[in-house]
N, C-alpha and C. Protein backbone atom coordinates (compact mmCIF):
# COMPACT_ATOMS: atom_id res chain seq x y z
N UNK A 1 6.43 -17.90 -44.54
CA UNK A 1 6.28 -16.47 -44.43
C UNK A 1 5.22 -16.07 -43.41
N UNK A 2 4.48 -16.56 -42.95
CA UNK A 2 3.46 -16.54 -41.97
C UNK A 2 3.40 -16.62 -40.81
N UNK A 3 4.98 -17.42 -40.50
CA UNK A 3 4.90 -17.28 -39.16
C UNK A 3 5.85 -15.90 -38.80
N UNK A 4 6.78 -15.33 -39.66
CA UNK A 4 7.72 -14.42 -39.88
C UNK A 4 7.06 -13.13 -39.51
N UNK A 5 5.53 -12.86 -40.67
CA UNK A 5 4.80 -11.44 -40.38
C UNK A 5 3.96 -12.12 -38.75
N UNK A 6 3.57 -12.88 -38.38
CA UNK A 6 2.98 -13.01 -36.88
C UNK A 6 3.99 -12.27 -35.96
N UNK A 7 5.57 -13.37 -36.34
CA UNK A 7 6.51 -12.50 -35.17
C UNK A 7 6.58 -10.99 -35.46
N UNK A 8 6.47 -10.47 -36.40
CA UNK A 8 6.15 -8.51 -36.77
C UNK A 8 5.50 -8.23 -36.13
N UNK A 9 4.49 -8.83 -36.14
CA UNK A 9 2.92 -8.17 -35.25
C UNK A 9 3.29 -8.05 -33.68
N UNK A 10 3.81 -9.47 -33.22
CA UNK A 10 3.76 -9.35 -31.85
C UNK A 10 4.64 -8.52 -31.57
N UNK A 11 5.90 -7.93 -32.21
CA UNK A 11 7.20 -7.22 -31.68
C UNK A 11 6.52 -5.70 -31.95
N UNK A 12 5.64 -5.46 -33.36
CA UNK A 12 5.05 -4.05 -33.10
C UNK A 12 3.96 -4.00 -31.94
N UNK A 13 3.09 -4.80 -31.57
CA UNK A 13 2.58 -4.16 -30.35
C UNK A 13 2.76 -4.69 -29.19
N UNK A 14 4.05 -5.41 -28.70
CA UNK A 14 4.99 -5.02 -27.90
C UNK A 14 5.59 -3.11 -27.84
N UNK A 15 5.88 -2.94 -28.81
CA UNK A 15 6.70 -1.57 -28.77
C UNK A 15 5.69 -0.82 -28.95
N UNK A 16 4.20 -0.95 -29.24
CA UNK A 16 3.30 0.14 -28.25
C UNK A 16 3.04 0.17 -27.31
N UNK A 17 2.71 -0.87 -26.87
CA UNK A 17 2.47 -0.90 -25.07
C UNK A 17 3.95 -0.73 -24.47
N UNK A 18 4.96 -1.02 -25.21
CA UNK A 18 5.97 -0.28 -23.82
C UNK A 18 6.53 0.95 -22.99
N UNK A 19 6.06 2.02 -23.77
CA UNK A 19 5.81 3.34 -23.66
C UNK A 19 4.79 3.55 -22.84
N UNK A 20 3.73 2.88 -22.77
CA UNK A 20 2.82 3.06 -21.85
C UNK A 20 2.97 2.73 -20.04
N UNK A 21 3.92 1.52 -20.25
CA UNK A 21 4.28 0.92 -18.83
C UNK A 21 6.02 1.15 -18.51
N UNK A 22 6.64 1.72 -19.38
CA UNK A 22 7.69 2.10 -19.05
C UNK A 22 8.12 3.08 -18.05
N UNK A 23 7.34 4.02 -18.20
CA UNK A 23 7.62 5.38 -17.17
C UNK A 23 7.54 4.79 -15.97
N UNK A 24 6.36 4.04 -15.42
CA UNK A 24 6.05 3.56 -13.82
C UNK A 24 6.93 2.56 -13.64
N UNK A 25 7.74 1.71 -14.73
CA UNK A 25 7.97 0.53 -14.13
C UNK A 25 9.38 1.03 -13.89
N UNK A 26 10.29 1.55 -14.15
CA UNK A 26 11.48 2.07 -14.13
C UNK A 26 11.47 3.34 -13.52
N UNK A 27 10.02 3.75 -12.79
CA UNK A 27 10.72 4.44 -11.63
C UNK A 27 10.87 4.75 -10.37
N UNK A 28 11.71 5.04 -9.71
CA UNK A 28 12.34 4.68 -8.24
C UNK A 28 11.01 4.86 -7.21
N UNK A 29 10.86 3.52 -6.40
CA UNK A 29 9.79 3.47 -5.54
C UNK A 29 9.77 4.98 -4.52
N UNK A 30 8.12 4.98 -4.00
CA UNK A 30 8.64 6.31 -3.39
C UNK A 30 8.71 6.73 -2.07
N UNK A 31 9.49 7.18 -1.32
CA UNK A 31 10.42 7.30 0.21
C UNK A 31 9.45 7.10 1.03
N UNK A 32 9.80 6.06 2.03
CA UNK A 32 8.80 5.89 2.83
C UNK A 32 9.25 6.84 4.11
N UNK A 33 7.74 6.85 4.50
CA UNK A 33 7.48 8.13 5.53
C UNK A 33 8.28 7.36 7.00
N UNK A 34 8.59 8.35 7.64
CA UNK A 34 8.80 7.57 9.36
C UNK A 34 7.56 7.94 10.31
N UNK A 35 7.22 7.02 10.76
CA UNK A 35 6.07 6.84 11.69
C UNK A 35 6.30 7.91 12.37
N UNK A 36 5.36 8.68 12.75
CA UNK A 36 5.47 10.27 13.83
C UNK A 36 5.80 9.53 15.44
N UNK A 37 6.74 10.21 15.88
CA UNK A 37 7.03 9.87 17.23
C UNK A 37 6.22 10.75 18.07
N UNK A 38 5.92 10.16 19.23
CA UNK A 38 5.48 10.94 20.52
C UNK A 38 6.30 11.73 21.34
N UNK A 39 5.81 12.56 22.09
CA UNK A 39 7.05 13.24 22.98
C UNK A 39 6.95 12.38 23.91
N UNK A 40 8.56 12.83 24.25
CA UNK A 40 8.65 12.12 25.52
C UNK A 40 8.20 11.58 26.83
N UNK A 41 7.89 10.77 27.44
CA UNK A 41 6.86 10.28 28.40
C UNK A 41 7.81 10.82 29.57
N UNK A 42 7.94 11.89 30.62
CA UNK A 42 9.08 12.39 31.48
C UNK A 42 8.74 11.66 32.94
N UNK A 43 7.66 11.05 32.73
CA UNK A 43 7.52 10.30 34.05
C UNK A 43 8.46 9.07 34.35
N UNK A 44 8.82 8.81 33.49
CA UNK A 44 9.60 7.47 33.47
C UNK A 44 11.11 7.77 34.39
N UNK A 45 11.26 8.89 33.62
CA UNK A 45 12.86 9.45 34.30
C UNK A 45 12.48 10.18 35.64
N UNK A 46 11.68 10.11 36.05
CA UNK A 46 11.60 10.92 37.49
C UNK A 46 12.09 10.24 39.19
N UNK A 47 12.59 8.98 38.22
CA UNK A 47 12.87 8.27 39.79
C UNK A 47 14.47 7.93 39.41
N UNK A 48 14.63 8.71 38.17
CA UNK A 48 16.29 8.67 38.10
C UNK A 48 16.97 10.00 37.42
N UNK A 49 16.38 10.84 37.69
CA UNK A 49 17.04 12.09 37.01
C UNK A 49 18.45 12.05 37.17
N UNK A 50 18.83 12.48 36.03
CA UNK A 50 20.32 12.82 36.00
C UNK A 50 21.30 11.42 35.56
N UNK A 51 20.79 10.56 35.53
CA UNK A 51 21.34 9.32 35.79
C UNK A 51 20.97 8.42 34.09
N UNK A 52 21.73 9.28 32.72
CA UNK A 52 21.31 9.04 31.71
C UNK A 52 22.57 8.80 30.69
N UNK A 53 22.17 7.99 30.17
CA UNK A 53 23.19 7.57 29.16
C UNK A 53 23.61 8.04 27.64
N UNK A 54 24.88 8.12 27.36
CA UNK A 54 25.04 9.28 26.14
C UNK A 54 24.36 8.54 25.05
N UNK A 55 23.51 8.33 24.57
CA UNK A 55 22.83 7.45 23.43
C UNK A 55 22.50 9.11 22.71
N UNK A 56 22.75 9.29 21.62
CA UNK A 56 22.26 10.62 20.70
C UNK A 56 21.25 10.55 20.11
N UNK A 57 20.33 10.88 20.80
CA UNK A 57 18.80 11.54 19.75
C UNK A 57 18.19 12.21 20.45
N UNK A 58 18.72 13.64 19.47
CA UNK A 58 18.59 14.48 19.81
C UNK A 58 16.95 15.29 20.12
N UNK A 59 16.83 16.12 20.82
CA UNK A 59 15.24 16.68 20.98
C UNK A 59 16.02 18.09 21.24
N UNK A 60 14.83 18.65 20.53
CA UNK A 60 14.57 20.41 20.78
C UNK A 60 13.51 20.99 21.47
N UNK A 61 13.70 21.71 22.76
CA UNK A 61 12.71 22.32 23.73
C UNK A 61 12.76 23.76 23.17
N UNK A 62 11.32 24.03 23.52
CA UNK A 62 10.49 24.98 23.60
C UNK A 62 11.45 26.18 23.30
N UNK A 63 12.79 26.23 24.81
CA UNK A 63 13.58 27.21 25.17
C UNK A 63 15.01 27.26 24.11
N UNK A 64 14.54 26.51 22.59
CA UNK A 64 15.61 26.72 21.72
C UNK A 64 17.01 26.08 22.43
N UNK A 65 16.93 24.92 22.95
CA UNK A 65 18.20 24.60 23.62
C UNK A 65 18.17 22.98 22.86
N UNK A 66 19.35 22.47 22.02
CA UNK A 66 19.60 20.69 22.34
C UNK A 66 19.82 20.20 23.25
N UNK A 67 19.24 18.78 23.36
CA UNK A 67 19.77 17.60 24.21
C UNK A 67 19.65 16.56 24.03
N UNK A 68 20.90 15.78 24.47
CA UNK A 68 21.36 14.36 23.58
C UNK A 68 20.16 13.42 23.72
N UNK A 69 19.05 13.68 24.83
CA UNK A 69 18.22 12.19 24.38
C UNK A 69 16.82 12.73 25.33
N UNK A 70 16.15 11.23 25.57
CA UNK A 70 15.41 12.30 26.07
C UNK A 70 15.12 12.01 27.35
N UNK A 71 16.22 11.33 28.41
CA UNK A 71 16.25 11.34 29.60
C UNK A 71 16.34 12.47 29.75
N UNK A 72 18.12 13.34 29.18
CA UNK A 72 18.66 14.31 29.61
C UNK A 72 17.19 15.92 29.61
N UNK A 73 16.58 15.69 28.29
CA UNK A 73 15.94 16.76 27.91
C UNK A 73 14.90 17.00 29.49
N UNK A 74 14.30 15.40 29.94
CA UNK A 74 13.17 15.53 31.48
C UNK A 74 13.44 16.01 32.19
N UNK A 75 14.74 15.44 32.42
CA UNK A 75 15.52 15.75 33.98
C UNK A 75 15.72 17.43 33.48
N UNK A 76 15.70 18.19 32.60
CA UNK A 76 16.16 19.11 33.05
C UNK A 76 15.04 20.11 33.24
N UNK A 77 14.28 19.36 32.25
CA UNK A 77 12.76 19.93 32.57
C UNK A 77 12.01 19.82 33.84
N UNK A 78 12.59 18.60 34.29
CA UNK A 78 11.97 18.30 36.24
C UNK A 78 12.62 19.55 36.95
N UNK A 79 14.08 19.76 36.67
CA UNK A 79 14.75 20.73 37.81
C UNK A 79 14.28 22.08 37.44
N UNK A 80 14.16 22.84 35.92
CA UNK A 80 13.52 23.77 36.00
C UNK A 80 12.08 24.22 36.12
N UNK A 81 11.48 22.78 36.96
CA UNK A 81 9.93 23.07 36.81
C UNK A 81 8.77 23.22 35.77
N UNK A 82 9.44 22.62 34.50
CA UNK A 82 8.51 23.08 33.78
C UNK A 82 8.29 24.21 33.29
N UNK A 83 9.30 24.68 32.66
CA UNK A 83 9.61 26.30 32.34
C UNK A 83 9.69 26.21 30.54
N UNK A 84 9.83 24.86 29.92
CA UNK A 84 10.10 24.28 28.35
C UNK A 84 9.41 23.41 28.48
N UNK A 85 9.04 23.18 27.10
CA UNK A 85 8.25 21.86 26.34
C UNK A 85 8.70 21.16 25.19
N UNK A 86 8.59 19.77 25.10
CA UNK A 86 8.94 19.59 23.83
C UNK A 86 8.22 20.16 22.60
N UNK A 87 9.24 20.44 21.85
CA UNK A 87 9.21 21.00 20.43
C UNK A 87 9.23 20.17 19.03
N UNK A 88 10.45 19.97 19.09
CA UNK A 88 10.63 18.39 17.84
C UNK A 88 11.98 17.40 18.34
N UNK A 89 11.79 16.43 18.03
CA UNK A 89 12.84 15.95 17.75
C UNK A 89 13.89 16.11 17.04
N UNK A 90 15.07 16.28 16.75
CA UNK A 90 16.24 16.40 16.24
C UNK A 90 16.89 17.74 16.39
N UNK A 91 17.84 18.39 16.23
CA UNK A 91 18.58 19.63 16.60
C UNK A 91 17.65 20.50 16.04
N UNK A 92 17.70 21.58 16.53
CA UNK A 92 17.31 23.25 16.57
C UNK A 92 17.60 23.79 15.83
């Protein structure tokens, strides 16, 4: 009979402490952040404006306009002089 009430003991405070570690352990890890991107470096594209490939990621200028990446967004910023700035990344 002694070893019978031991196994009691250990199964009742088992079932107090599991209430205690239950909530954290069963719940869903939490969303990892995405590293902040930089704007675009437009010097790079200046010895090839126009000359950009459809790859989609998207950026939003200043002037409320999309564009597919961010060759396209420089070059258009080179031809209008600098009239927009980057804003954020992804659509408007």
């Amino acid at each position: 009979m002694p070893f019978f009430s031991s196994w009691i003991k250990v199964i009742f405070i088992i079932a107090l402490a599991f209430p205690l570690y239950s909530e954290t352990a069963l719940a869903p890890p939490p969303p990892k952040r995405k590293p902040a991107r930089r704007p675009p470096d437009c010097n790079v594209f200046k010895e090839r404006l126009h000359a950009c490939t459809n790859e989609m990621d998207p950026i939003c200028g200043t002037n409320g306009h999309n564009y597919y990446n961010s060759c396209v967004f420089c070059s258009v910023m080179i031809d209008t002089g600098g009239s927009f700035k980057f804003k954020h990344y992804g659509k408007c």
